[in-house]
Protein backbone atom coordinates (compact mmCIF):
# COMPACT_ATOMS: atom_id res chain seq x y z
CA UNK A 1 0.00 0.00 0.00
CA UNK A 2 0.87 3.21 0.00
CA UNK A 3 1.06 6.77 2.19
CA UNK A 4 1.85 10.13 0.74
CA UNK A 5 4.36 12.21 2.56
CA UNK A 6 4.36 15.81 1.60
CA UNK A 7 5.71 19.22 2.77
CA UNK A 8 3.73 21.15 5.30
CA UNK A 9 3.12 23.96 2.71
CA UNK A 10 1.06 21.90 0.79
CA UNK A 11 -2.57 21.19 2.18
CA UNK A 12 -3.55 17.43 3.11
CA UNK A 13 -6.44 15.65 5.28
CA UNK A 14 -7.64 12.43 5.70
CA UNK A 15 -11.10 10.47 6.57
CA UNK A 16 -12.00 7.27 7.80
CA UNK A 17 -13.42 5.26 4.71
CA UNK A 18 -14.01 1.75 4.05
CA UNK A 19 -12.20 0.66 6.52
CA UNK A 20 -9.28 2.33 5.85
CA UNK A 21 -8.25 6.05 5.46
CA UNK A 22 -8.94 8.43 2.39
CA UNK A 23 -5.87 10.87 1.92
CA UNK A 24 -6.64 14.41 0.30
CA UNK A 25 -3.83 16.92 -0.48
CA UNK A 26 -3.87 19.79 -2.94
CA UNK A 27 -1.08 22.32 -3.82
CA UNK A 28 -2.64 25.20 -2.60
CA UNK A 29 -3.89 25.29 0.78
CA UNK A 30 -6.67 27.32 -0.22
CA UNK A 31 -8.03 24.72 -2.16
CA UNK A 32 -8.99 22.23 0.32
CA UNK A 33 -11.82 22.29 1.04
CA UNK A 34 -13.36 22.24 -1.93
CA UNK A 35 -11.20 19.22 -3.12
CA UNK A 36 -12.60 17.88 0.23
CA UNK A 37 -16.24 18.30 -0.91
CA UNK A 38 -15.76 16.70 -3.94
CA UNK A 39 -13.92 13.80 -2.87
CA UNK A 40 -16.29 12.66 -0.14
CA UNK A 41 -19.42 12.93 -2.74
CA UNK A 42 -17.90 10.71 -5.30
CA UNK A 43 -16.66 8.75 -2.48
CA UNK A 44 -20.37 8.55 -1.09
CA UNK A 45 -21.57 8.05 -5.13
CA UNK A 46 -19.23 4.41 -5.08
CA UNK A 47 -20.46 3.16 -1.88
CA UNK A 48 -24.29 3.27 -2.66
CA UNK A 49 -23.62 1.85 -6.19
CA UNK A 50 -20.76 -0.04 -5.97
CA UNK A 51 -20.69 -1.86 -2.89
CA UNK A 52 -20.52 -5.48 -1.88
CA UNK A 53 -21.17 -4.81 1.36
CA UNK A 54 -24.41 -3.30 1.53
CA UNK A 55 -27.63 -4.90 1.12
CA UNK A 56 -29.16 -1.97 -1.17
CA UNK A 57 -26.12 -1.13 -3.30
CA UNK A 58 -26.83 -1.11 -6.64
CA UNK A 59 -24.69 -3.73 -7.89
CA UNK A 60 -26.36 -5.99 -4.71
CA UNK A 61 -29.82 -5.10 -6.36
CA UNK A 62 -28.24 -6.42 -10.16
CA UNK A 63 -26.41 -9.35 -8.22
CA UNK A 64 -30.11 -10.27 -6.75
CA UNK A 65 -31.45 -10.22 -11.07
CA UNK A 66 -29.39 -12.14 -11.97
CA UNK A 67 -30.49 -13.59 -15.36
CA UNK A 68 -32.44 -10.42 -16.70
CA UNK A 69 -31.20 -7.42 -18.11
CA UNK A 70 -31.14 -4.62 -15.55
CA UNK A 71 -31.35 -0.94 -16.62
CA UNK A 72 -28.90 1.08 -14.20
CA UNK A 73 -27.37 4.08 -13.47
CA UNK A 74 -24.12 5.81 -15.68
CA UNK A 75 -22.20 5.44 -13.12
CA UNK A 76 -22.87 1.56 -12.39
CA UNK A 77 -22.30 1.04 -16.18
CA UNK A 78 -19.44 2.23 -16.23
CA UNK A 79 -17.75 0.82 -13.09
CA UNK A 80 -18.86 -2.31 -14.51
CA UNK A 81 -17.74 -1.98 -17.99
CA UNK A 82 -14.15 -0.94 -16.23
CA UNK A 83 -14.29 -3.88 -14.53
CA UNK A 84 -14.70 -5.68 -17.74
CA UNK A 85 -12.10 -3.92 -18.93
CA UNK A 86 -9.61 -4.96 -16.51
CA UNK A 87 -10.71 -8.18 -17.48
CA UNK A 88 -10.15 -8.17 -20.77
CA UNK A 89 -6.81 -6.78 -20.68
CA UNK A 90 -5.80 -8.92 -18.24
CA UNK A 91 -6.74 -12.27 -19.35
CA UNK A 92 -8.75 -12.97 -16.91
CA UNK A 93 -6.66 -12.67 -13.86
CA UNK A 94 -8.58 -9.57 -12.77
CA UNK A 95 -12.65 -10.82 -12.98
CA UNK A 96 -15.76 -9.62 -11.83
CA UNK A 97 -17.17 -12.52 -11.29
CA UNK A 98 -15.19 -13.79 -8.26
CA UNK A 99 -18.00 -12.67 -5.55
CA UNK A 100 -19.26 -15.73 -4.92
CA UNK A 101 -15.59 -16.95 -3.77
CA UNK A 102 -15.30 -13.33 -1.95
CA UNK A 103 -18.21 -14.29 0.21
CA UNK A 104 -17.07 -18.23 0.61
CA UNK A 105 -13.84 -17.14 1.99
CA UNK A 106 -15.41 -14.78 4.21
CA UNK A 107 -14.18 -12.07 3.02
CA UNK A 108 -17.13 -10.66 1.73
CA UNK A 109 -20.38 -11.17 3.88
CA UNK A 110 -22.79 -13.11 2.79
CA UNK A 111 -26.27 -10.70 1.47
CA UNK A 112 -28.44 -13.60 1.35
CA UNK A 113 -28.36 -17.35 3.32
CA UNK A 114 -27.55 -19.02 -0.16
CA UNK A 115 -25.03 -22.02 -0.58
CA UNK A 116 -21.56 -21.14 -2.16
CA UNK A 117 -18.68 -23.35 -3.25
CA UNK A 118 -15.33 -23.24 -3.36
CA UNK A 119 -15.19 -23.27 -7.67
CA UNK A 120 -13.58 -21.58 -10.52
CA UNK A 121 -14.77 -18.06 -10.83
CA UNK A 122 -17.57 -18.11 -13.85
CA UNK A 123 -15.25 -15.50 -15.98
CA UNK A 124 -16.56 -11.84 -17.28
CA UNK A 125 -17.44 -13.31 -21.08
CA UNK A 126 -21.02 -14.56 -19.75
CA UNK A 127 -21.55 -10.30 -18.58
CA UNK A 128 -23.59 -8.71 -21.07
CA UNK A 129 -23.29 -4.73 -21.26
CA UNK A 130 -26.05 -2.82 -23.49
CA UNK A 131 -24.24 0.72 -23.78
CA UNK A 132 -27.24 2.19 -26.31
CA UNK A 133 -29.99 0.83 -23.41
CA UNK A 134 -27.40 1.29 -20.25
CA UNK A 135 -28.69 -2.79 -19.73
CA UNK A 136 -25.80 -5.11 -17.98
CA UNK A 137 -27.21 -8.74 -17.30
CA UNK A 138 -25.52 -10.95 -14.64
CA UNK A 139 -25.48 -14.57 -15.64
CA UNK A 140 -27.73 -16.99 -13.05
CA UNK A 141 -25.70 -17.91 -10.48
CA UNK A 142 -22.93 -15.30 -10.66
CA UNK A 143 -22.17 -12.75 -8.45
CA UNK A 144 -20.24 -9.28 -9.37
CA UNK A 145 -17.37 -7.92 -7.00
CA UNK A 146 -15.87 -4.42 -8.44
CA UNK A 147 -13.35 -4.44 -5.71
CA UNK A 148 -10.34 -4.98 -7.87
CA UNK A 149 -11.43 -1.50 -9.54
CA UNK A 150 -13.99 0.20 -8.15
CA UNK A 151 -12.20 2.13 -5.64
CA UNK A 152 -9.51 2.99 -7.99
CA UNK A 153 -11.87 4.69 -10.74
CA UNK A 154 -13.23 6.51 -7.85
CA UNK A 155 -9.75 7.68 -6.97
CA UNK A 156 -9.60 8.77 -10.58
CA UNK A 157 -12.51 10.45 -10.91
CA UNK A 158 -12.71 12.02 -7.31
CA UNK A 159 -8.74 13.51 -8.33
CA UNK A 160 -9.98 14.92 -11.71
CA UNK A 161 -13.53 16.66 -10.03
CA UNK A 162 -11.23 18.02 -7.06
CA UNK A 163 -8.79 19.47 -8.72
CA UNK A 164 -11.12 21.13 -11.08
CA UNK A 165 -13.02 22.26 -8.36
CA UNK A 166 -9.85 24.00 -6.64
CA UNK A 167 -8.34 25.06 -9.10
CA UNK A 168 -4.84 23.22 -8.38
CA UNK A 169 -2.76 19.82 -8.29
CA UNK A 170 -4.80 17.22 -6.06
CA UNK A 171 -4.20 14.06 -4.96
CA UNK A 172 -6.61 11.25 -3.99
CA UNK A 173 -5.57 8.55 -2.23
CA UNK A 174 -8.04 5.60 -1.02
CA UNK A 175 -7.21 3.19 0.92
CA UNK A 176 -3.64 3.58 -0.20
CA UNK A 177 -4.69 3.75 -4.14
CA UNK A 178 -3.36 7.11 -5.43
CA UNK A 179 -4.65 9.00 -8.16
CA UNK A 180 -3.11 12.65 -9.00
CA UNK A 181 -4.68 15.71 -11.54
CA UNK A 182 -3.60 18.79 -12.08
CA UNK A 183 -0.36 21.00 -12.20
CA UNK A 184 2.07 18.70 -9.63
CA UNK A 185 4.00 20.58 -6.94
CA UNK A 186 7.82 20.83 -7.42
CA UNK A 187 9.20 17.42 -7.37
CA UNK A 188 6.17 15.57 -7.89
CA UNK A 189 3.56 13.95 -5.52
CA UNK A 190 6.06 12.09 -2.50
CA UNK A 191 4.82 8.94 -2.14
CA UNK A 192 5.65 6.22 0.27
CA UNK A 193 5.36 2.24 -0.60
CA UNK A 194 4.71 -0.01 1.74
CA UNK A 195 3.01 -3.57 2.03
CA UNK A 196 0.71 -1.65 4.60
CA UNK A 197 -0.40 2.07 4.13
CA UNK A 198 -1.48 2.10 7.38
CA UNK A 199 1.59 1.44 9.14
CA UNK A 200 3.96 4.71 8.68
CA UNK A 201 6.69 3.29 10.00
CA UNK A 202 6.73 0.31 7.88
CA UNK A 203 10.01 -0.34 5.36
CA UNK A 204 9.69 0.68 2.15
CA UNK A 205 10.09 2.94 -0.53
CA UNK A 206 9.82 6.92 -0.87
CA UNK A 207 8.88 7.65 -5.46
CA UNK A 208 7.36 10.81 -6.91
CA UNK A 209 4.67 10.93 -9.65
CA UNK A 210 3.50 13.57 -11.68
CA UNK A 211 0.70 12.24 -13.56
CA UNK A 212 -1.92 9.55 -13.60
CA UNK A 213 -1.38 7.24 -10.57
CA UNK A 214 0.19 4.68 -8.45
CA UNK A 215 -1.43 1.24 -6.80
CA UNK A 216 -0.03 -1.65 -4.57
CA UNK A 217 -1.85 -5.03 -4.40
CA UNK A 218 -0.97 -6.99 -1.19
CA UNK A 219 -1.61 -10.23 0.57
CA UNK A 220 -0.64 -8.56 3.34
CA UNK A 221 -4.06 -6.81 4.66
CA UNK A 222 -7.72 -7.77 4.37
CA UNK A 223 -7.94 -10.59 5.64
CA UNK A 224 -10.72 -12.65 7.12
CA UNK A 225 -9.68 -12.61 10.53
CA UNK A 226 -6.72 -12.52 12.53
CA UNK A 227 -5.42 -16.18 12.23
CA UNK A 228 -2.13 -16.11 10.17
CA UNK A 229 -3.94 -18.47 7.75
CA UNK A 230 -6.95 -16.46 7.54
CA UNK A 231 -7.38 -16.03 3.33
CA UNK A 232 -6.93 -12.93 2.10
CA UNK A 233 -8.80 -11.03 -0.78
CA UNK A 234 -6.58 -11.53 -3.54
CA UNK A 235 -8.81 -14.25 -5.31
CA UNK A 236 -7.55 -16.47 -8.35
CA UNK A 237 -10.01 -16.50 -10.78
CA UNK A 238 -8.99 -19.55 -11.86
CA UNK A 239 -9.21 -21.54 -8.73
CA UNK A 240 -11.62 -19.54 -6.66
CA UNK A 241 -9.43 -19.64 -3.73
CA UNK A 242 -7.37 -16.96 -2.47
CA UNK A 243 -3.82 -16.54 -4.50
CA UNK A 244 -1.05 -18.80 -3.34
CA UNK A 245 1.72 -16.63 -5.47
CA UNK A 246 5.45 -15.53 -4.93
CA UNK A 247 4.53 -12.09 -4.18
CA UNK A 248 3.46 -10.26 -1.03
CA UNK A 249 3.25 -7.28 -2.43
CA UNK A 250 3.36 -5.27 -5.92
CA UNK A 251 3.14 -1.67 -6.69
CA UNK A 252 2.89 -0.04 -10.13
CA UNK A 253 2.14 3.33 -11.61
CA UNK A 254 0.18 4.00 -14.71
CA UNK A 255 -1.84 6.94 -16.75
CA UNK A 256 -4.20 6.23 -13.92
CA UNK A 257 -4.89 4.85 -10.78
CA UNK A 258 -7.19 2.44 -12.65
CA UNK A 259 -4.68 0.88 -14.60
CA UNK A 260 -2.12 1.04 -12.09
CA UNK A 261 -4.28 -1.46 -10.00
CA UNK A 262 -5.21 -3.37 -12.51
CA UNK A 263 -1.41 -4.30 -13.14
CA UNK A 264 -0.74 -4.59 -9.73
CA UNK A 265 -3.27 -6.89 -9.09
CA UNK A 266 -2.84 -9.35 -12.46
CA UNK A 267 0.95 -9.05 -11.33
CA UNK A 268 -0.18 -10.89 -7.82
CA UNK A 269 -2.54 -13.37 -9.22
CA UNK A 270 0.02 -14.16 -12.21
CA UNK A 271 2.80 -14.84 -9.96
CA UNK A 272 6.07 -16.11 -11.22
CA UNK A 273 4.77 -15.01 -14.87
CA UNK A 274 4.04 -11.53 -13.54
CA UNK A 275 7.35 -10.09 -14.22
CA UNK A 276 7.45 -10.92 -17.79
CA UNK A 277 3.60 -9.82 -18.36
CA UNK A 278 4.42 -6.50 -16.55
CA UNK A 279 7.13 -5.97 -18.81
CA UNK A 280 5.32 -7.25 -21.99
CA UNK A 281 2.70 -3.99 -20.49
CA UNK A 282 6.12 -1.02 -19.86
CA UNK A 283 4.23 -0.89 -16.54
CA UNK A 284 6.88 0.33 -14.22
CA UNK A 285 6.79 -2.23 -11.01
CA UNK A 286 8.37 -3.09 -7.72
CA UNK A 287 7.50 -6.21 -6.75
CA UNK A 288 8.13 -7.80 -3.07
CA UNK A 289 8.67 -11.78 -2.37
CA UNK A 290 7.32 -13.21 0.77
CA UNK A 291 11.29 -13.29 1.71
CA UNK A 292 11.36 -9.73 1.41
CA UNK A 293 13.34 -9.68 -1.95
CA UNK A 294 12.69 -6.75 -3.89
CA UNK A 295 12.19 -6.52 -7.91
CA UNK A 296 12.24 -3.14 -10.06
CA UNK A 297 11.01 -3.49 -13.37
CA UNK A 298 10.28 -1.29 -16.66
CA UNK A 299 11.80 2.01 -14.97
CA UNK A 300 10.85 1.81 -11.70
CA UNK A 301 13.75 3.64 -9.72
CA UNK A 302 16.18 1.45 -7.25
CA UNK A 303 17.28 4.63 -4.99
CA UNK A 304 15.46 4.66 -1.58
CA UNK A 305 14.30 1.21 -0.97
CA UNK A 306 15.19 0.46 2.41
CA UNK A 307 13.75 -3.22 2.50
């Protein structure tokens, strides 16, 4: 994950969200609140649509038809067809449809008392998205998760609105998923890379970016409980069980935050043929074994890592 560390001249808050912490910094102080405003509302936009957690989330209401084609909102259609997206380019390694394994490994909780197995996920090809009619139909017996994406579109699309709406650089981070827009301050965004954005103290790495954004995967955190062998969410579509991969961790930056975790999340799931895929992609990448062994690929710097 990730933390941003930045100079006291520029202006920076943080919320509780999702249960982690939303970062919010702009160039100009003067700014801030306004790029607070509209961070929180697109924020509050993703959790009634996109949610897996919440009974009367949009995406629970199209999970609960599945089988018929479900008019929904623009902003549903599009996390979905990002998710699809991710799917696509991926080859499957990032998919939708893996929130029926989400809920059997307890990692999501279960909406409705319905029996779930342990299974390959069902794979995004059976989604069908209507852009002329805004329709997307859910296959019977398949469940969508946008967690892979969701929250990093938002960090995209919160970043652009804010720093529109202050009229300077911002930077959205979500739950350690960073998306920047606007001019940059001198030196770029500071960012700090860690297998935990929570933990400030944890070893890591200190990069800049400029533009787009910048997104660590981890086995790490979110788990389902506190057991050392609790499974985490990282799911392998292919299995339906939680990824048993070389890598703890993997960062990447991208044009956006989006695509950023995208990588960083095929890189995880791909395991030992992540580097070459993440090459194959230019996607600059520092990936982390469970031994602590550090990787740089595509451009990513060396200088600072202290692991």
């Amino acid at each position: 994950m990730t933390t941003t560390m930045q100079p006291d001249t520029i202006g920076r808050t943080e919320f509780p969200i999702w249960g982690g912490t939303a970062v919010v910094a702009v160039c100009e102080r003067g700014g801030l609140a306004a790029a607070l405003a509209h961070v929180k509302r697109t924020v509050a936009a993703f959790d009634l649509v996109a949610s897996s957690f919440r009974e009367d989330s949009e995406l629970a209401l199209l999970n609960d038809s599945a089988g018929e084609e479900v008019v929904v909102s623009s902003l549903l259609f599009t996390a979905v067809s990002e998710a699809i997206r991710a799917a696509q380019r991926t080859g499957g390694a990032v998919d939708p449809t893996v929130g029926r394994a989400l809920v059997a490994h307890r990692i999501n909780p279960p909406l409705h008392d319905v029996p779930i197995r342990i299974e390959p996920a069902p794979g995004y090809v059976g989604v069908t998205l209507d852009a002329e009619n805004r329709t997307i139909m859910v296959p019977r017996g398949v469940q969508l998760d946008l967690g892979a994406t969701a929250k990093a579109l938002a960090a995209d699309m919160a970043a652009q609105e804010a720093a529109e709406a202050a009229g300077c650089g911002v930077l959205v981070g979500l739950c350690g998923d960073i998306a920047v827009a606007g001019e940059p301050p001198d030196g770029g965004w500071q960012i700090r890379v860690t297998d935990d954005h929570r933990d400030g103290d944890a070893p890591g790495q200190t990069v800049a970016i400029e533009v787009g954004g910048l997104a660590t995967s981890s086995v790490t955190v979110r788990r389902a409980g506190t057991e050392p062998d609790a499974a985490h969410h990282l799911i392998d579509p292919r299995t339906g069980s939680p990824v048993a991969g070389p890598w703890r961790t993997v960062s990447v930056t991208a044009g956006s935050c989006l695509d950023a975790n995208t990588a960083s999340t095929a890189a995880i799931v791909l395991g030992d043929a992540a580097p070459d895929w993440l090459e194959a992609s230019r996607a600059p990448a520092r990936l982390v074994a469970h031994d602590g062994t550090v990787r740089h690929l595509s451009g990513w710097p060396h200088e600072g890592d202290d692991l």
